[in-house]
C-alpha atoms as a PDB file:
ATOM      1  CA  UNK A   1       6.039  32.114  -7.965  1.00  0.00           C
ATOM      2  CA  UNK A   2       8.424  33.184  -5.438  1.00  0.00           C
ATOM      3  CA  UNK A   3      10.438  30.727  -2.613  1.00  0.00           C
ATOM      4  CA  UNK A   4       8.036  32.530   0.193  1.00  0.00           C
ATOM      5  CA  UNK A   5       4.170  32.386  -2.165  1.00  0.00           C
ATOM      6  CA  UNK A   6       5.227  28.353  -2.606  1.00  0.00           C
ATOM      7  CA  UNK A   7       5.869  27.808   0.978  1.00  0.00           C
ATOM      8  CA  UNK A   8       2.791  30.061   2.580  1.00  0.00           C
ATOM      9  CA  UNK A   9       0.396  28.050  -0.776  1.00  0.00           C
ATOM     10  CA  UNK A  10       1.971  24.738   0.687  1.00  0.00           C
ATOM     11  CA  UNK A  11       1.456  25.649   4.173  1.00  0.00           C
ATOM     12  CA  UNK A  12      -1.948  26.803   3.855  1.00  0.00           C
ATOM     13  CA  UNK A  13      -3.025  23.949   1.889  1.00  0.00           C
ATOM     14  CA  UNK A  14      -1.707  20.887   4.939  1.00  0.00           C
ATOM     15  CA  UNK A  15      -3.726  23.461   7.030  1.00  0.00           C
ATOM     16  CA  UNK A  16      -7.098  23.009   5.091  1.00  0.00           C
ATOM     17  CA  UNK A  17      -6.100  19.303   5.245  1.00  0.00           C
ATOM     18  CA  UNK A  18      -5.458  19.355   9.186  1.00  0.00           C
ATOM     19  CA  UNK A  19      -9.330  20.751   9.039  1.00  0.00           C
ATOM     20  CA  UNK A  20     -10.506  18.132   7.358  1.00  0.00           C
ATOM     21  CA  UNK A  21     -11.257  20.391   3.841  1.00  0.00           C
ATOM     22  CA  UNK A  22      -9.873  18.604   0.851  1.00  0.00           C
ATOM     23  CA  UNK A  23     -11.793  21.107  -1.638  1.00  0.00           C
ATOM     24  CA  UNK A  24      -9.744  24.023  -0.738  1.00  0.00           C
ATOM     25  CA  UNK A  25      -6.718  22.186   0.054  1.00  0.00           C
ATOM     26  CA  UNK A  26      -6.965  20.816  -3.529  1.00  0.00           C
ATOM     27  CA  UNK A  27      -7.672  23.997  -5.304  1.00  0.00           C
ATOM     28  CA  UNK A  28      -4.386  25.501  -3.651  1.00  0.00           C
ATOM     29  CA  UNK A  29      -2.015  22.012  -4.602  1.00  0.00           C
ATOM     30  CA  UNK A  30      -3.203  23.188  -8.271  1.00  0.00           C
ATOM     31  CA  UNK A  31      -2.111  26.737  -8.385  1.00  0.00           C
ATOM     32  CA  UNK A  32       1.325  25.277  -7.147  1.00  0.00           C
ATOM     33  CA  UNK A  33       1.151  22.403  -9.820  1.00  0.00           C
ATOM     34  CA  UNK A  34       0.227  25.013 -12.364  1.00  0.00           C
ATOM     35  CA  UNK A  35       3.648  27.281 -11.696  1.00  0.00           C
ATOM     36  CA  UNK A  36       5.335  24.539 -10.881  1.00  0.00           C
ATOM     37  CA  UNK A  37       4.679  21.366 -12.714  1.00  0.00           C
ATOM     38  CA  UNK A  38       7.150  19.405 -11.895  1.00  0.00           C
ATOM     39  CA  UNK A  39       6.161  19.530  -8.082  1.00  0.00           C
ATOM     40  CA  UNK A  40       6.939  16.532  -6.664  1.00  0.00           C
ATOM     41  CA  UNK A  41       5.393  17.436  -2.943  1.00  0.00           C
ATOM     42  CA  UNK A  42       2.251  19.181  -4.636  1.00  0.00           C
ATOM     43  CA  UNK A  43       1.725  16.120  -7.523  1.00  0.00           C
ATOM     44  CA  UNK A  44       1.981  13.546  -4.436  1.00  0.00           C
ATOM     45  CA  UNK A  45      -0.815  15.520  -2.508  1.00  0.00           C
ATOM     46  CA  UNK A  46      -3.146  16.494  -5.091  1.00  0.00           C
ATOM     47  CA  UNK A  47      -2.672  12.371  -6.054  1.00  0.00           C
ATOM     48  CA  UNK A  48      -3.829  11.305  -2.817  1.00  0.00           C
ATOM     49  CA  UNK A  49      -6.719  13.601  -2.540  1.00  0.00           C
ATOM     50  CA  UNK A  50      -8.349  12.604  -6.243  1.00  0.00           C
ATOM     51  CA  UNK A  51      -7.348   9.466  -4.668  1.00  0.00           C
ATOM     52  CA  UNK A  52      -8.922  10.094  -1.695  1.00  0.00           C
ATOM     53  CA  UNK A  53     -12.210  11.203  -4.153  1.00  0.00           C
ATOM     54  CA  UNK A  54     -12.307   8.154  -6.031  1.00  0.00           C
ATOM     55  CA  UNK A  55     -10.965  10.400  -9.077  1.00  0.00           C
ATOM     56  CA  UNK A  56      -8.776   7.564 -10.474  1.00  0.00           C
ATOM     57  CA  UNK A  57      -7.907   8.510 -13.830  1.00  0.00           C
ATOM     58  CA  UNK A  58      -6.617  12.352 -12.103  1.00  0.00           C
ATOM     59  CA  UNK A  59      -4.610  10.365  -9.327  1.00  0.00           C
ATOM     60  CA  UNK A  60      -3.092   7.790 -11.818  1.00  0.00           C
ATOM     61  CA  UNK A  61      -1.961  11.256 -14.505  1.00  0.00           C
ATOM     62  CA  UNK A  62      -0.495  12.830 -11.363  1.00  0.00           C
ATOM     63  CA  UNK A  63       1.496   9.134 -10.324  1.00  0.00           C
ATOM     64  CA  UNK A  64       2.449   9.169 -13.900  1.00  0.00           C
ATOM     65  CA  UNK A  65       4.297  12.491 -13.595  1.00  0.00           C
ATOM     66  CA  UNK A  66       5.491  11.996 -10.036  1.00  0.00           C
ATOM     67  CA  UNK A  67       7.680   9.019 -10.771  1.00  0.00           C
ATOM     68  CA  UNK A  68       8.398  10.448 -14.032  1.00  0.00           C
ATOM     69  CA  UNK A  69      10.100  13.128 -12.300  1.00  0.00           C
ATOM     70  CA  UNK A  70      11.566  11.511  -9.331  1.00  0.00           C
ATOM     71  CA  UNK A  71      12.266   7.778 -10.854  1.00  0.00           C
ATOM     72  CA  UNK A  72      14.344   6.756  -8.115  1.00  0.00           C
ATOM     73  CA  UNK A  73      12.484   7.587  -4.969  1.00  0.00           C
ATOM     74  CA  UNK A  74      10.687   4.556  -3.653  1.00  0.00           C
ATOM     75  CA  UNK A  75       7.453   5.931  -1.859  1.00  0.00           C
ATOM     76  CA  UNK A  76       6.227   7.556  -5.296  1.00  0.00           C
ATOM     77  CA  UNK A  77       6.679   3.822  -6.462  1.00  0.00           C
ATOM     78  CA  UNK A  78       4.621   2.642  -3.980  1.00  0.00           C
ATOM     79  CA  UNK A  79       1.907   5.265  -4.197  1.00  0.00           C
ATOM     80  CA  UNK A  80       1.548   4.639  -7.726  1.00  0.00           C
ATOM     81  CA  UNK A  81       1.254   0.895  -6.927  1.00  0.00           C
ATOM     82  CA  UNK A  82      -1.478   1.496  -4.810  1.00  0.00           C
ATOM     83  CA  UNK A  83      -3.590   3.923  -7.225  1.00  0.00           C
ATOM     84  CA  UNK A  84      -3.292   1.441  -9.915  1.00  0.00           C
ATOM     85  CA  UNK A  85      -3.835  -1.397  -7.734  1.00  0.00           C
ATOM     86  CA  UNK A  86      -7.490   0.030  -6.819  1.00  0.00           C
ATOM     87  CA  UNK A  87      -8.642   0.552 -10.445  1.00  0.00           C
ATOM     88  CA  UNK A  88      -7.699  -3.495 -11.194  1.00  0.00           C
ATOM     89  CA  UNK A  89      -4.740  -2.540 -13.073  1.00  0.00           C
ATOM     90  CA  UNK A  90      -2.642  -4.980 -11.196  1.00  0.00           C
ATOM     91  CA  UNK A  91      -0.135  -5.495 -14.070  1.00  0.00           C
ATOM     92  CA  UNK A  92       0.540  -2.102 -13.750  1.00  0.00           C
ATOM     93  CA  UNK A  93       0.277  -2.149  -9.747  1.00  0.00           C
ATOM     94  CA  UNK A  94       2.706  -4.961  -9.797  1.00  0.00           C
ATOM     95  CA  UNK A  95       5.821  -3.017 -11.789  1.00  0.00           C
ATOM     96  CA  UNK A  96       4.877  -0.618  -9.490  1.00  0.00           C
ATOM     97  CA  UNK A  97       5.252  -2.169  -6.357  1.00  0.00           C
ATOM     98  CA  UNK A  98       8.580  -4.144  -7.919  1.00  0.00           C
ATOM     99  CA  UNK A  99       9.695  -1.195  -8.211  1.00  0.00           C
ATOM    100  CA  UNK A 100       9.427   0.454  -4.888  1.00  0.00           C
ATOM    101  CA  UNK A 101      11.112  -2.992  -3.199  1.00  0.00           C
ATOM    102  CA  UNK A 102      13.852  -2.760  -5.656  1.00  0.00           C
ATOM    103  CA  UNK A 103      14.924   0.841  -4.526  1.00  0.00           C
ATOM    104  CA  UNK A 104      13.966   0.244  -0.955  1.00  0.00           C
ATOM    105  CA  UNK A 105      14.045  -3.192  -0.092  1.00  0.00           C
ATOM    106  CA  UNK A 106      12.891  -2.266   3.814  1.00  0.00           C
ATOM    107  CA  UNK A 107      10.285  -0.561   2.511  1.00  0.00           C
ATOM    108  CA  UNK A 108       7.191  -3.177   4.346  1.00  0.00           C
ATOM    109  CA  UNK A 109       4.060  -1.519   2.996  1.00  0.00           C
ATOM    110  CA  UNK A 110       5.512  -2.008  -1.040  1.00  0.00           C
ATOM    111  CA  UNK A 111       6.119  -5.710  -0.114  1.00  0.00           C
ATOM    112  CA  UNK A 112       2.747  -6.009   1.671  1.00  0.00           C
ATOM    113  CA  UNK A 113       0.990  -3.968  -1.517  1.00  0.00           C
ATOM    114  CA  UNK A 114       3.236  -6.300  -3.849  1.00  0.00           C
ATOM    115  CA  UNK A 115       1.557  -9.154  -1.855  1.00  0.00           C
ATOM    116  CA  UNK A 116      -2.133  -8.543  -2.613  1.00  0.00           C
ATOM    117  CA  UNK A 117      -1.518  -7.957  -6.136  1.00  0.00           C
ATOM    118  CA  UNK A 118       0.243 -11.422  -6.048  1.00  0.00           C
ATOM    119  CA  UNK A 119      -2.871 -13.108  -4.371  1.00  0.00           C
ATOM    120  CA  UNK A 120      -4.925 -11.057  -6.740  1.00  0.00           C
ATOM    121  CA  UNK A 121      -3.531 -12.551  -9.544  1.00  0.00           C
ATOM    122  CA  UNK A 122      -3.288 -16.129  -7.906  1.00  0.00           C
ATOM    123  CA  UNK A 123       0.064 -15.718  -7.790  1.00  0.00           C
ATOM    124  CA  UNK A 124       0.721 -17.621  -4.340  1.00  0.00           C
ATOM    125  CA  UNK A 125       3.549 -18.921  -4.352  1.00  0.00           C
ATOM    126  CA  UNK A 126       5.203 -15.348  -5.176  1.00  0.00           C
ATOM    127  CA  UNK A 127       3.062 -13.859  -2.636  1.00  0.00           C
ATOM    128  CA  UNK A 128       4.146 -16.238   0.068  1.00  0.00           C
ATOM    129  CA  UNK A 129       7.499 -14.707  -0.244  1.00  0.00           C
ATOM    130  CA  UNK A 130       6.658 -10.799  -0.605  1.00  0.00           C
ATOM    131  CA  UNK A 131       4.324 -11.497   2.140  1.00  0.00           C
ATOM    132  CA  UNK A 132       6.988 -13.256   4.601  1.00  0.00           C
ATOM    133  CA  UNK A 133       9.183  -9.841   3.627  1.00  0.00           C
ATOM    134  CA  UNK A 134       6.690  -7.961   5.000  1.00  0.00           C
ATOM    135  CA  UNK A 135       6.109  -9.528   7.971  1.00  0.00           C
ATOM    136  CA  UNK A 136       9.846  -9.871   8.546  1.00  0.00           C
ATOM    137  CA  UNK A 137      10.079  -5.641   7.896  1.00  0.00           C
ATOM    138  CA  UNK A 138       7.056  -5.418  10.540  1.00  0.00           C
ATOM    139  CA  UNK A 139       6.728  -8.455  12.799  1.00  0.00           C
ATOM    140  CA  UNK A 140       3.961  -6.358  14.741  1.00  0.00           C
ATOM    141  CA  UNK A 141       1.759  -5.603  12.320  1.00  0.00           C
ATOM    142  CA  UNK A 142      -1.228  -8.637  12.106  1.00  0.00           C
ATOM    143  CA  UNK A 143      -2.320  -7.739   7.914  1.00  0.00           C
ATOM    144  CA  UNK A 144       0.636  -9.296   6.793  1.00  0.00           C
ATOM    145  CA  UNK A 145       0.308 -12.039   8.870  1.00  0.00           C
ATOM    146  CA  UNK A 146      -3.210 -12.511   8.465  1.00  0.00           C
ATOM    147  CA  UNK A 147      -2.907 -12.389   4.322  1.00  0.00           C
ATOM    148  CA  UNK A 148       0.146 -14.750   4.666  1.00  0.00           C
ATOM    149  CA  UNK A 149      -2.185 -17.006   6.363  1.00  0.00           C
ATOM    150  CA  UNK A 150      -4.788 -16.904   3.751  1.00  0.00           C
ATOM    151  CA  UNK A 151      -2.458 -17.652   0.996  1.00  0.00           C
ATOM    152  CA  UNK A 152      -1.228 -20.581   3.035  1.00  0.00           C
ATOM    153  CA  UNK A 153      -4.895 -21.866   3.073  1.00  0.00           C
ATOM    154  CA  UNK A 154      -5.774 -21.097  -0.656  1.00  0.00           C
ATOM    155  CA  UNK A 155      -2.056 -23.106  -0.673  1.00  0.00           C
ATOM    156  CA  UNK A 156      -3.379 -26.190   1.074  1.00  0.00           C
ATOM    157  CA  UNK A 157      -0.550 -25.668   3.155  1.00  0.00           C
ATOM    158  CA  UNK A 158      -2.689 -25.839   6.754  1.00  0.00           C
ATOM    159  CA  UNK A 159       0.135 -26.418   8.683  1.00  0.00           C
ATOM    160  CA  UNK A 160       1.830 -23.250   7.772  1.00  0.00           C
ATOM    161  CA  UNK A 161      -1.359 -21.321   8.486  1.00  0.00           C
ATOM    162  CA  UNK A 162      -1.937 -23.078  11.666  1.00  0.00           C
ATOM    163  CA  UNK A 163       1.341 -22.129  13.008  1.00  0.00           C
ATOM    164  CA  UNK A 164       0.484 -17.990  11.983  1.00  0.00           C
ATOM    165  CA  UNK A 165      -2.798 -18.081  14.040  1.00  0.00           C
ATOM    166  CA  UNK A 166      -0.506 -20.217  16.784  1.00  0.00           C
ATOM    167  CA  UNK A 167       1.939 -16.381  16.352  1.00  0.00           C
ATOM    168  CA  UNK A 168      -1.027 -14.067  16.006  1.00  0.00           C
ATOM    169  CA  UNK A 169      -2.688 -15.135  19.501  1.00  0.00           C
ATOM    170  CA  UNK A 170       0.066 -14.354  21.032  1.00  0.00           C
ATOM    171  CA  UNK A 171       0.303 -10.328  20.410  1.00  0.00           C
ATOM    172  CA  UNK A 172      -3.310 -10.080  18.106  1.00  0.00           C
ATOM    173  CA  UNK A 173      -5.259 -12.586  19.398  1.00  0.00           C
ATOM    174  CA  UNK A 174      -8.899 -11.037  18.071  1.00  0.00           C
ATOM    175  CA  UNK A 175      -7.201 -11.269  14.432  1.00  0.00           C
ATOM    176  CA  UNK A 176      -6.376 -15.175  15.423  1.00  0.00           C
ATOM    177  CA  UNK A 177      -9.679 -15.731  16.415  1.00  0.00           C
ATOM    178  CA  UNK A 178     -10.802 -14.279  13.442  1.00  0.00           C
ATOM    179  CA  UNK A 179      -8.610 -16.234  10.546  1.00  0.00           C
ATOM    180  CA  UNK A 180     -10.202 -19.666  13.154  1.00  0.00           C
ATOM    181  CA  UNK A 181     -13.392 -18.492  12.359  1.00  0.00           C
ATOM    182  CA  UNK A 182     -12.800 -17.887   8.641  1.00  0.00           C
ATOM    183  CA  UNK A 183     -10.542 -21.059   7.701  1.00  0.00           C
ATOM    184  CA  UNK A 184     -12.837 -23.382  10.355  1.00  0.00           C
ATOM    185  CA  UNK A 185      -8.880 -23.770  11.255  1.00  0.00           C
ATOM    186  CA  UNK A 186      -7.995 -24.602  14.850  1.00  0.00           C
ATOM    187  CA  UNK A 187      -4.287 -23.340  16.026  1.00  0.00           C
ATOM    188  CA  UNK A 188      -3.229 -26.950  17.855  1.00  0.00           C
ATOM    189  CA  UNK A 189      -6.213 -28.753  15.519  1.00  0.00           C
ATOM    190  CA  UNK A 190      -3.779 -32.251  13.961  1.00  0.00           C
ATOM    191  CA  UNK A 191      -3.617 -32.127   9.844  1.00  0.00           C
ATOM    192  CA  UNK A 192      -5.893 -34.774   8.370  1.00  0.00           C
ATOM    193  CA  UNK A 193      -3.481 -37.877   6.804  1.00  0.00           C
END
């Protein structure tokens, strides 16, 4: 396949995606897989559309040759964390996840991803601290802080939760009121002795 069929195939299939067609959009990320197998860009995107399709064991082969190829690039980490993460593999999803904060350590979403495995597994105390990376990376965003809350709680540690719905009211307060209603925590409420 020539430099100029690759880039019109790749162009034409983000435009089926822009129209909301993953069907033909998938058939044409094939036809560049097939002459090109070791497609990083086309891999990536067919992934995410079997993901996309619930097509698990297709989006987890495709991760498989993705990082295989490109070992050191971070986001395939992480997108391979997340696939294997949603079939329960969270061994797997773990490794994965490691992974991507090893090569990018500013990478928030591996860290957040890293921390719901962690809670998955009941791993708390590590997902206190891949959650407070997270948060740290995006101090905007209210899922880390609202996970890092409920660890906190499944922690018994009420104060520290407590103090996160205190820091969500003031730029999220709807998630706040939310993590008050689900603890049956009050922000200012004293800790009982």
């Amino acid at each position: 396949m020539s430099v100029v069929a690759y880039h019109v195939l790749k162009w034409r299939a983000i435009a089926w995606l822009v129209l909301g067609r993953d069907a033909p959009a998938l058939a044409l990320f094939d036809q560049i897989v097939r002459d090109r197998p070791s497609d990083t860009y086309a891999l990536s995107s067919r992934m995410n559309l079997y993901a996309r399709r619930g097509q698990w064991a297709r989006a987890v082969s495709d991760s498989d040759l993705v990082v295989a190829t490109e070992p050191e690039n971070a986001h395939h980490w992480f997108n391979r964390g997340y696939v294997l993460e949603q079939i329960g593999l969270l061994d797997e999803a773990r490794l994965a996840f490691g992974r991507a904060t090893s090569l990018s350590p500013t990478l928030d979403r591996a860290w957040y991803g890293l921390g719901l495995v962690l809670i998955r597994q009941h791993c708390f105390d590590e997902a206190v601290h891949a959650l407070r990376r997270a948060t740290e990376l995006q101090p905007m965003s209210p899922h880390g802080w609202y996970q890092l809350a409920r660890v906190h709680v499944d922690r018994h540690d009420l104060d520290a939760a407590r103090k996160i719905i205190g820091h969500l009211k003031g730029f999220e307060p709807r998630v706040a009121a939310q993590l008050e209603r689900e603890t049956g925590l009050l922000e200012n409420e004293p800790v009982a002795a």
